[in-house]
Every structure is written in C-alpha cells, then in structure tokens.
Protein backbone atom coordinates (compact mmCIF):
# COMPACT_ATOMS: atom_id res chain seq x y z
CA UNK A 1 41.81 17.61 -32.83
CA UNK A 2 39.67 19.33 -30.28
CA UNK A 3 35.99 17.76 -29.47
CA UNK A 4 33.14 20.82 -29.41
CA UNK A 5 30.61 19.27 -26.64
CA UNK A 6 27.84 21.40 -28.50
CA UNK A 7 28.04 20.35 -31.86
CA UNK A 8 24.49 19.13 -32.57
CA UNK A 9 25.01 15.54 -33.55
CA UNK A 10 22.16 13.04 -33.30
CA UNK A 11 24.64 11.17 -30.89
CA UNK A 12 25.47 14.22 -28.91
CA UNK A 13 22.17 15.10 -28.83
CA UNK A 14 20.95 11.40 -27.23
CA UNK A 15 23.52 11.61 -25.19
CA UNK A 16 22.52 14.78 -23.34
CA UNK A 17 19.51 13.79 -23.18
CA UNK A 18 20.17 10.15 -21.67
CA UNK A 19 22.65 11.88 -19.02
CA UNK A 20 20.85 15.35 -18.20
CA UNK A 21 17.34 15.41 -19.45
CA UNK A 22 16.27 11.83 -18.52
CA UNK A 23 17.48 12.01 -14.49
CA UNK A 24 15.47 15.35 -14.04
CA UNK A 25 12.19 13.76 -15.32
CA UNK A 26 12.48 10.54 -14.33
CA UNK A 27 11.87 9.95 -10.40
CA UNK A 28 14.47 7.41 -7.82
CA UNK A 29 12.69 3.94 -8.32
CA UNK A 30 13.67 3.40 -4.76
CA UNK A 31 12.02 6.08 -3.39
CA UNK A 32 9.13 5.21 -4.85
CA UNK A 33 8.96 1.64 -3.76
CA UNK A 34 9.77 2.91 -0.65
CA UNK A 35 6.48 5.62 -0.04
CA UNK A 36 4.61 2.78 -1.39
CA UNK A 37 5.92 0.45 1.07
CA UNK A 38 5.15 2.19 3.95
CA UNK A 39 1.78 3.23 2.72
CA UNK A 40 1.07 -0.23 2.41
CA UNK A 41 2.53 -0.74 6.23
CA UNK A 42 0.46 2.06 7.34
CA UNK A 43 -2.67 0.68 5.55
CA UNK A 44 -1.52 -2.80 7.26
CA UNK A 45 -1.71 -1.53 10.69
CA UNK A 46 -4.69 0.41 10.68
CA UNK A 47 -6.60 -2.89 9.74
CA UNK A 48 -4.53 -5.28 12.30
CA UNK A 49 -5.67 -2.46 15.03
CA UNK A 50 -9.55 -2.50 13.95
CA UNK A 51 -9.40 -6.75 14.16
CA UNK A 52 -7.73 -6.48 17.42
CA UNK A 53 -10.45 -3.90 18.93
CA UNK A 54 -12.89 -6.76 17.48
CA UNK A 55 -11.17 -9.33 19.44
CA UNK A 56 -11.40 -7.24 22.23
CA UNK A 57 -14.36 -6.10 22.24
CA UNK A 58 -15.73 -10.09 22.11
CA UNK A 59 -13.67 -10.97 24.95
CA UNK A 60 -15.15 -8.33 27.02
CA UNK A 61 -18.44 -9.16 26.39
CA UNK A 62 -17.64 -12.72 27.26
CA UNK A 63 -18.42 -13.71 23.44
CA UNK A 64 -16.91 -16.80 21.40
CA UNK A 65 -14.99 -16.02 18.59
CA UNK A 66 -15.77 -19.03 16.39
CA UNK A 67 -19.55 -20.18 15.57
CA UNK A 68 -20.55 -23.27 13.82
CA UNK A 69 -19.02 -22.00 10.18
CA UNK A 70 -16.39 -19.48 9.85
CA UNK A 71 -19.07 -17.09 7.95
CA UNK A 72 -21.62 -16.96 10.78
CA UNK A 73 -18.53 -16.40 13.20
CA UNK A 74 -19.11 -13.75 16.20
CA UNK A 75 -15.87 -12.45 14.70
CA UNK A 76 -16.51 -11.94 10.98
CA UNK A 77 -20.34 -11.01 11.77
CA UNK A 78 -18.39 -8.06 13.75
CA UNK A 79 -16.16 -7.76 10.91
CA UNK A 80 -18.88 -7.24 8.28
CA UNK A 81 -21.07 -5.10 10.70
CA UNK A 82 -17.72 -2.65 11.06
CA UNK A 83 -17.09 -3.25 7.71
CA UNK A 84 -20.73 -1.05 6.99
CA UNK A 85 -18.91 1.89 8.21
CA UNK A 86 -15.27 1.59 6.67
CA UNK A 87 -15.36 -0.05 3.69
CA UNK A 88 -11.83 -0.80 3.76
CA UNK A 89 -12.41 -3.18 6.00
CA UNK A 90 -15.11 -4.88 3.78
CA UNK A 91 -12.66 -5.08 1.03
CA UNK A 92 -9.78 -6.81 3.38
CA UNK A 93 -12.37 -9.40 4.66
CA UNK A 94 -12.64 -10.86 1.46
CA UNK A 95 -9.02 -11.56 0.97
C-alpha cells in the first residue's frame, strides 16, 4: 500500500503545518535572546561610561564623592543634574 503525502487529512494537514509552516513564521529563540542580550550590554556600558566621566570629572575638580547622606552626595547630585539631559540616566539612578 503506497502512502500519497498530499492526501488532505486533518493529520497530514497539522503535520505540514507543524514541520513547514510553523519554522518559517516562527523566529530562532536564541537569536532573539541573543540581540536582546547585547542590547542590554550595550545599554549597560553606555551608563557605566557616563558614571565613570562623573567620577572623573569630581576627582578633577578635587571634589568628594560622598556627602553627609547618600542623596545629597556630590556624586548622585551630578547624577541627577546629568540625568536632566538623558533621561536614561534618571531612570537607572533609581534602581
């Protein structure tokens, strides 16, 4: 008895479907982890660079870091001030 690969069936038909269809519209899970992952590094080290040039900039000017409470800091009173201008920054400072 010969098998015709076209014959319509609801099972045939599913199967296509799981084994052609389904790849072609579906995208690589890995892939997509892995864009998002090194967005996320990307986003990561454009922050760490901005609280380094703060660091840097206090250490120039001769400026302590710390103040009597972390919120009136030199270095998050820097942070916020930059944080005015890219409010990514803002939005890491609270985290």
């Amino acid at each position: 008895m010969e098998l015709n690969p076209s014959n319509g069936t609801k099972c045939h038909i599913e199967a296509v479907e799981v084994m052609v269809i389904l790849p072609q519209t579906t995208h690589n899970i890995g892939n997509t982890l892995s864009a998002t992952h090194a967005l996320e590094k990307k986003q990561n080290r454009e922050m760490l660079l901005k609280v380094i040039e703060v660091v840097q900039y206090l250490s120039r000017q001769g400026i302590a870091l710390r103040g009597h409470y972390e919120v009136e800091s030199n270095f998050m009173q820097l942070l916020q001030l930059r944080g005015k201008d890219d409010p990514r920054v803002a939005s890491e400072e609270n985290k």
